[in-house]
N, C-alpha and C. Protein backbone atom coordinates (compact mmCIF):
# COMPACT_ATOMS: atom_id res chain seq x y z
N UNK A 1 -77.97 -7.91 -51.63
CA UNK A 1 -77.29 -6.91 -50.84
C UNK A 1 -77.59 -7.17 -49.38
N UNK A 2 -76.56 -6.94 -48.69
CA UNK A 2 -76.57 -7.21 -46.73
C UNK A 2 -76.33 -6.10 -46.24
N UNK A 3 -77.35 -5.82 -45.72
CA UNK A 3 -77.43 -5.00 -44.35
C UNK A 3 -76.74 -5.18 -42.87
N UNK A 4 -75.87 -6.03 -43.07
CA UNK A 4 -75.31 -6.81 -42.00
C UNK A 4 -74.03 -5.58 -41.85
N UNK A 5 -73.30 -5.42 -40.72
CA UNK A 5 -72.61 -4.59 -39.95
C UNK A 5 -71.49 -4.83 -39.00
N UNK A 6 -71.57 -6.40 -39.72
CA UNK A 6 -70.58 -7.17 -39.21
C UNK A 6 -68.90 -7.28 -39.86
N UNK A 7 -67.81 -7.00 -39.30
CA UNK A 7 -67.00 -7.19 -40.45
C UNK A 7 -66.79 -8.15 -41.63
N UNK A 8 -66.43 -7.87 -42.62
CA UNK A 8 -66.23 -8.94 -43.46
C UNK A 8 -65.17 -9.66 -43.48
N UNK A 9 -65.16 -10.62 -43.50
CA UNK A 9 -63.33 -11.82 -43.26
C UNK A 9 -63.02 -11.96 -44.44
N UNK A 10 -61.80 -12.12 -44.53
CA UNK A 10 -61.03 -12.42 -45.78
C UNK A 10 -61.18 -14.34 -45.63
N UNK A 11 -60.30 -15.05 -46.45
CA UNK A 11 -60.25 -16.54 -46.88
C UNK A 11 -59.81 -16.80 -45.80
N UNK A 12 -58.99 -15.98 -45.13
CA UNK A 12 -58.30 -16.73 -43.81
C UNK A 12 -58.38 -16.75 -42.85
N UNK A 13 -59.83 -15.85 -42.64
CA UNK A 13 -60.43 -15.76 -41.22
C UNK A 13 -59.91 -13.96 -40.69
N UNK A 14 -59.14 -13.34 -40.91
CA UNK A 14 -59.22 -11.91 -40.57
C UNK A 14 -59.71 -10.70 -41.68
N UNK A 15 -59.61 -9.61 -40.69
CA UNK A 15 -60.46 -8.91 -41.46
C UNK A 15 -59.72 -8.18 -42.45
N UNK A 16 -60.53 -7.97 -43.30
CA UNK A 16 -59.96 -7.01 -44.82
C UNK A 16 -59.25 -5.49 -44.22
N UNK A 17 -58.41 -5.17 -45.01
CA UNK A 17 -57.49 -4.09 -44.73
C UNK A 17 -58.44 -2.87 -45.11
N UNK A 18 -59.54 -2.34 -45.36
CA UNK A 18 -60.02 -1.57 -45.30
C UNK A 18 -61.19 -1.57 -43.84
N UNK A 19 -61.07 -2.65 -43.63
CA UNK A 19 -61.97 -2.46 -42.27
C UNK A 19 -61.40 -2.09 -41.03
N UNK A 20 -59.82 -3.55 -40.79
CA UNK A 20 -59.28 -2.47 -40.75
C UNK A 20 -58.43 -1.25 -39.99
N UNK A 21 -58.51 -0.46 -41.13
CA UNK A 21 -58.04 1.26 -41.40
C UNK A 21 -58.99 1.60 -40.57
N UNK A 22 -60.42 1.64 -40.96
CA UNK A 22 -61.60 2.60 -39.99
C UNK A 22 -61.14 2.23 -38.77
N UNK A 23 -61.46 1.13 -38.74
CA UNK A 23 -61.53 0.82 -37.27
C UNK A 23 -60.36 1.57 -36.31
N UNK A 24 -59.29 1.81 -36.86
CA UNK A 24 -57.87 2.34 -36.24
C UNK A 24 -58.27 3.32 -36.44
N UNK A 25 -58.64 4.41 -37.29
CA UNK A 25 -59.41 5.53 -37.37
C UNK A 25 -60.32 5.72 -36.53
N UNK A 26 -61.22 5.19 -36.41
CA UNK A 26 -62.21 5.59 -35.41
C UNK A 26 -62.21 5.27 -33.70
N UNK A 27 -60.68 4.23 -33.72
CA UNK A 27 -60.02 4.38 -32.47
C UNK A 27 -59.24 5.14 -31.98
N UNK A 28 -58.74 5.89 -32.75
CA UNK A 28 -58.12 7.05 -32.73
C UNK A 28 -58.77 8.27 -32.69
N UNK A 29 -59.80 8.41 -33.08
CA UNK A 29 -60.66 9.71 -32.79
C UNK A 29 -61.47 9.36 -31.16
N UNK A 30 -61.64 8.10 -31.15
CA UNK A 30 -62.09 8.49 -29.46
C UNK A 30 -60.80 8.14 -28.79
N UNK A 31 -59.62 7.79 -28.98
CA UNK A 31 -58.62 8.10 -28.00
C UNK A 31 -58.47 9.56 -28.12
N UNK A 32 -58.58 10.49 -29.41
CA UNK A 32 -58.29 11.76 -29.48
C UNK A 32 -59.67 12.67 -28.21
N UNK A 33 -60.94 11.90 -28.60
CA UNK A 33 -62.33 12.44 -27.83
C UNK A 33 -62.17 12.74 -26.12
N UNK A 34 -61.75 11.46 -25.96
CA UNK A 34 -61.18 11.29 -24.55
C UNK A 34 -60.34 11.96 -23.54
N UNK A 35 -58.97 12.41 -24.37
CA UNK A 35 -58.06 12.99 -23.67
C UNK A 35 -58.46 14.62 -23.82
N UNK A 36 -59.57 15.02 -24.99
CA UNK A 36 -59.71 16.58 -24.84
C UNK A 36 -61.05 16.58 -24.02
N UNK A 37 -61.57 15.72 -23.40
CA UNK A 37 -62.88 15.39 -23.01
C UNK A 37 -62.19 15.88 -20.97
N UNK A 38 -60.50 15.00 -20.73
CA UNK A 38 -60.32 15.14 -20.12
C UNK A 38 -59.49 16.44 -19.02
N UNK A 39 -58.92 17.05 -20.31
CA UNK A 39 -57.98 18.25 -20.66
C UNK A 39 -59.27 19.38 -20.35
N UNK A 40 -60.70 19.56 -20.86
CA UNK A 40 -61.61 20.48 -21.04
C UNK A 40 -61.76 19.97 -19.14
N UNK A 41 -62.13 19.19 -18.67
CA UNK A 41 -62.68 18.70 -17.11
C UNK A 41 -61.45 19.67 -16.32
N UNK A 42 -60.11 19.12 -16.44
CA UNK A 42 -59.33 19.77 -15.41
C UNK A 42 -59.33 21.68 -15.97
N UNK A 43 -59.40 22.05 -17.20
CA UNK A 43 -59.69 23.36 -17.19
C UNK A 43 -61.12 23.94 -16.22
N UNK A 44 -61.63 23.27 -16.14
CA UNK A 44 -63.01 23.99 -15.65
C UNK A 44 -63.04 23.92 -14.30
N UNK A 45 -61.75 22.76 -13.34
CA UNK A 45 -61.64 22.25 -12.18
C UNK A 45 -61.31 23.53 -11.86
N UNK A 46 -60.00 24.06 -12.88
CA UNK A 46 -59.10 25.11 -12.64
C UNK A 46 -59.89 26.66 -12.60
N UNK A 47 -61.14 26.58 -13.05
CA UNK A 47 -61.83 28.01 -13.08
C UNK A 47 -62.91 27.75 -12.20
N UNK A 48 -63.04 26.68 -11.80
CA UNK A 48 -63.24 26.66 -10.44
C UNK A 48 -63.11 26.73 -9.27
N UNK A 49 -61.72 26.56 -9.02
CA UNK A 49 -60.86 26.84 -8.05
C UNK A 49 -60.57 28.62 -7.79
N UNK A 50 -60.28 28.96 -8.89
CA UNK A 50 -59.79 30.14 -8.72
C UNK A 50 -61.00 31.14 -9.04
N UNK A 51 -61.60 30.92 -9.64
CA UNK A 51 -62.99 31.55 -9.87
C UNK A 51 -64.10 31.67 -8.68
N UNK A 52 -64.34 30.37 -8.05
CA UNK A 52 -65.33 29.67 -7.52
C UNK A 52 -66.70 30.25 -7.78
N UNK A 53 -66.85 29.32 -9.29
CA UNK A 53 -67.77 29.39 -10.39
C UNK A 53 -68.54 28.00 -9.86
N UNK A 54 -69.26 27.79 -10.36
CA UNK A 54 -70.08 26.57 -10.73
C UNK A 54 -69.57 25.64 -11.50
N UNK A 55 -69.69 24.49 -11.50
CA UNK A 55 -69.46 23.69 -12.90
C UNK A 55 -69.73 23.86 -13.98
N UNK A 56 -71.19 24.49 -14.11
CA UNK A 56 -71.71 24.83 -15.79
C UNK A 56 -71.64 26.06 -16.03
N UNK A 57 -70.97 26.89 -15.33
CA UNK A 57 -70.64 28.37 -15.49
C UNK A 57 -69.04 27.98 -15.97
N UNK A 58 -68.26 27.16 -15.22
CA UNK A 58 -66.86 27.08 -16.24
C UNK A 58 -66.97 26.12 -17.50
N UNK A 59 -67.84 25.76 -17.66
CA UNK A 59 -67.95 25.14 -19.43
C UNK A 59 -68.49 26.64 -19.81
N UNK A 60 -69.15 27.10 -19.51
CA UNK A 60 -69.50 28.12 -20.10
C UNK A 60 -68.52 28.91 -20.39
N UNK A 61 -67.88 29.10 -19.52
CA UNK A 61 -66.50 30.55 -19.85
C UNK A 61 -65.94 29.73 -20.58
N UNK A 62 -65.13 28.70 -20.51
CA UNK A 62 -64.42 28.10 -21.53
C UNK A 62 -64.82 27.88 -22.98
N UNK A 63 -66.34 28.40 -23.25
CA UNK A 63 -67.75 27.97 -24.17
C UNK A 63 -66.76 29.55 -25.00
N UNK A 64 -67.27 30.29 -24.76
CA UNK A 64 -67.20 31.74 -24.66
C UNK A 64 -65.66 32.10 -25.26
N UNK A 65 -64.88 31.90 -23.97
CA UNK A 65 -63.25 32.47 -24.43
C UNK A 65 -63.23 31.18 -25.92
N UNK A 66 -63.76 30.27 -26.42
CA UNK A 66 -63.69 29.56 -27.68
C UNK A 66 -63.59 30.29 -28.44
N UNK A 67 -65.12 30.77 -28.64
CA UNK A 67 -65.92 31.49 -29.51
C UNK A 67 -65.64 32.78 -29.79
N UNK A 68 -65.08 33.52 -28.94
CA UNK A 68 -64.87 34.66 -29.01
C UNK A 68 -63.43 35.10 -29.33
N UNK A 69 -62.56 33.96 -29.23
CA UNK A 69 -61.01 34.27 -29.71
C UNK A 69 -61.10 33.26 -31.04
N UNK A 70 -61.78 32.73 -31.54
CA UNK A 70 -62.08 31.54 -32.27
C UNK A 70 -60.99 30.55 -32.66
N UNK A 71 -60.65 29.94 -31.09
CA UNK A 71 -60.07 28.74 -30.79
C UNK A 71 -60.36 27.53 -30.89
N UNK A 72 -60.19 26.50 -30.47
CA UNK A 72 -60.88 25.17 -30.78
C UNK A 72 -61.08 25.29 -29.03
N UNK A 73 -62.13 24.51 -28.63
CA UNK A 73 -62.34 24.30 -26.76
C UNK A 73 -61.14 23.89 -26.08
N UNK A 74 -60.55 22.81 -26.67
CA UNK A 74 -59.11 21.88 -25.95
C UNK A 74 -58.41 22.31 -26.05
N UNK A 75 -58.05 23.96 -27.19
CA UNK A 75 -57.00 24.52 -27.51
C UNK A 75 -57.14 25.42 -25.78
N UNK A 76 -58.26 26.34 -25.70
CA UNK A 76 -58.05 27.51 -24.75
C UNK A 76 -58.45 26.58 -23.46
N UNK A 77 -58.73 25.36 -23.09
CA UNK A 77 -58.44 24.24 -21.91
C UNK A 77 -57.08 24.01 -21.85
N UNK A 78 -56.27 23.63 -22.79
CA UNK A 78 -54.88 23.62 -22.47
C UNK A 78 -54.49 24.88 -22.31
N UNK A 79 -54.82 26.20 -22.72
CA UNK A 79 -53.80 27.27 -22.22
C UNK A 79 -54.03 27.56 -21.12
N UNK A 80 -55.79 27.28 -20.10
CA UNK A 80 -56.01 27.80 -19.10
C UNK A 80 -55.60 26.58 -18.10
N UNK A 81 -55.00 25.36 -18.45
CA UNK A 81 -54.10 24.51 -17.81
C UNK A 81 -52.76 24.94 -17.43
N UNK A 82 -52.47 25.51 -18.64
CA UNK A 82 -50.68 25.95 -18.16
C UNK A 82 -50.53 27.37 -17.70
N UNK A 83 -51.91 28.32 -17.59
CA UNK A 83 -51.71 29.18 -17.01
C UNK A 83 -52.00 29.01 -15.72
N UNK A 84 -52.63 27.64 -14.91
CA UNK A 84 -52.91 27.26 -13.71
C UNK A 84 -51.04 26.80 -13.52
N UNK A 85 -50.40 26.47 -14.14
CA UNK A 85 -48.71 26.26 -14.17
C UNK A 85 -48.24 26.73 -13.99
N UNK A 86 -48.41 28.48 -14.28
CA UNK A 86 -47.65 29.82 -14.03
C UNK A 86 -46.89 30.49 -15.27
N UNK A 87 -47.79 29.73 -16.67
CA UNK A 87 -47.63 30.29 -17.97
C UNK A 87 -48.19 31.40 -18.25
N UNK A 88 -47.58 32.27 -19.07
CA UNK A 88 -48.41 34.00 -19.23
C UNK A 88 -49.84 33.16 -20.10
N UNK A 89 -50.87 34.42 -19.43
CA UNK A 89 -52.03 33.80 -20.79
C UNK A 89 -51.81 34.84 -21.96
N UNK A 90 -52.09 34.09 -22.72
CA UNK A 90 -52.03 35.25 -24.34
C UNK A 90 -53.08 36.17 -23.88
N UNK A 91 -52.54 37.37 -24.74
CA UNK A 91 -53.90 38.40 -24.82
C UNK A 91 -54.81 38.55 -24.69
N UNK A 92 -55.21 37.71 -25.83
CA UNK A 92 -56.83 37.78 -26.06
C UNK A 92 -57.17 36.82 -25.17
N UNK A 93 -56.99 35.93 -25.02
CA UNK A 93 -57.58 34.83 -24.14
C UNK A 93 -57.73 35.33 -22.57
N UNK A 94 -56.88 36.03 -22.13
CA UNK A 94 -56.79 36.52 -20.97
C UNK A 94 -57.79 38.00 -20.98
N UNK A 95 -58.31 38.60 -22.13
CA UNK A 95 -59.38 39.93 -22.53
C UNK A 95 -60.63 39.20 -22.04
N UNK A 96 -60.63 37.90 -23.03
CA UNK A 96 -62.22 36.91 -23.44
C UNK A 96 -62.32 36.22 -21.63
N UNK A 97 -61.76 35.76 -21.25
CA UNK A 97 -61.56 34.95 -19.92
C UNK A 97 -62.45 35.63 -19.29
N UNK A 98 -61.61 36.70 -18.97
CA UNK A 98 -62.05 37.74 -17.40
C UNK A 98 -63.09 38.58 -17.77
N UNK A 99 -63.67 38.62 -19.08
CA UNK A 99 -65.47 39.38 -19.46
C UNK A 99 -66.23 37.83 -19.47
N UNK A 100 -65.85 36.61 -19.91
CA UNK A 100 -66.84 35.65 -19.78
C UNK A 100 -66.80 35.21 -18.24
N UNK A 101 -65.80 35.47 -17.31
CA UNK A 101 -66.18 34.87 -16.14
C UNK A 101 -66.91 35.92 -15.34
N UNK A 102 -66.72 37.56 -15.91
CA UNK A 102 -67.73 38.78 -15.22
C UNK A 102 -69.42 38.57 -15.64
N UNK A 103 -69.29 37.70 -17.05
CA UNK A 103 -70.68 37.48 -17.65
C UNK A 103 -71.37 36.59 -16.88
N UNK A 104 -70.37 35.20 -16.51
CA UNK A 104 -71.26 34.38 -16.00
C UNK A 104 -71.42 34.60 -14.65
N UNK A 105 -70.35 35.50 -13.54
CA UNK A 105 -70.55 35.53 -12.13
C UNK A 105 -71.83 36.38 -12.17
N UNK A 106 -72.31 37.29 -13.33
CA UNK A 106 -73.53 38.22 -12.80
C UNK A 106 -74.59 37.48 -13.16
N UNK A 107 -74.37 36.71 -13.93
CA UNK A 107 -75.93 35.64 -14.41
C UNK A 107 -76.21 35.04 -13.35
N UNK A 108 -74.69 34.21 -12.19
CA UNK A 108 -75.15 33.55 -11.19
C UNK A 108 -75.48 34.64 -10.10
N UNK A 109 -75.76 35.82 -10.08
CA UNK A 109 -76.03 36.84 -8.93
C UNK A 109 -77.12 37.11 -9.26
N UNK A 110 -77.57 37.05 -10.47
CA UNK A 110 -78.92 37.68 -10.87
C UNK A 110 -80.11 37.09 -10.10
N UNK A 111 -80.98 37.56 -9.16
CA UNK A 111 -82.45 37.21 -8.79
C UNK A 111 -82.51 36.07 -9.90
């Protein structure tokens, strides 16, 4: 048995069709990692701007309006993108928003 981590080649020198699949799989989850990696950055630019929060106070609100509307992060980053567009915000997201950004502006006021 090999511990080796190397792909395995077929007779003709490329690799076996199950290697691959992952591999396109797991290129696809960091092309997927990436663009919500980048989508979450300009949301927090955006609650920064209009907030003028901190950097780790808008991961935080965006942490928060997640958890508390139980969204996925990239889901309520894209809505607080297109509400920087001049899209209505949904309800709840717009309830959870404006108590997590009152939560975190008094944490940053606090002594």
């Amino acid at each position: 048995m090999t511990t080796s981590r190397a792909p395995r080649l077929s007779p003709e020198g490329t690799r076996d069709d199950a290697t691959k699949a992952r591999l396109e799989q797991e290129n696809a989850q960091l092309r997927h990692a990436v663009d919500s990696h980048v989508t979450v950055d300009q949301a927090i630019g955006v609650l920064l701007a209009i907030y003028q929060l901190p950097p780790a106070a808008g991961f935080e609100v965006l942490r928060e309006v997640s958890q508390h509307t139980n969204t996925k992060l990239h889901t309520v980053a894209e809505t607080v993108i297109a509400w920087a567009l001049g899209q209505l915000l949904p309800e709840p997201v717009g309830r959870e928003l404006d108590a997590a950004v009152q939560r975190c502006s008094g944490r940053r006021r606090a002594p």
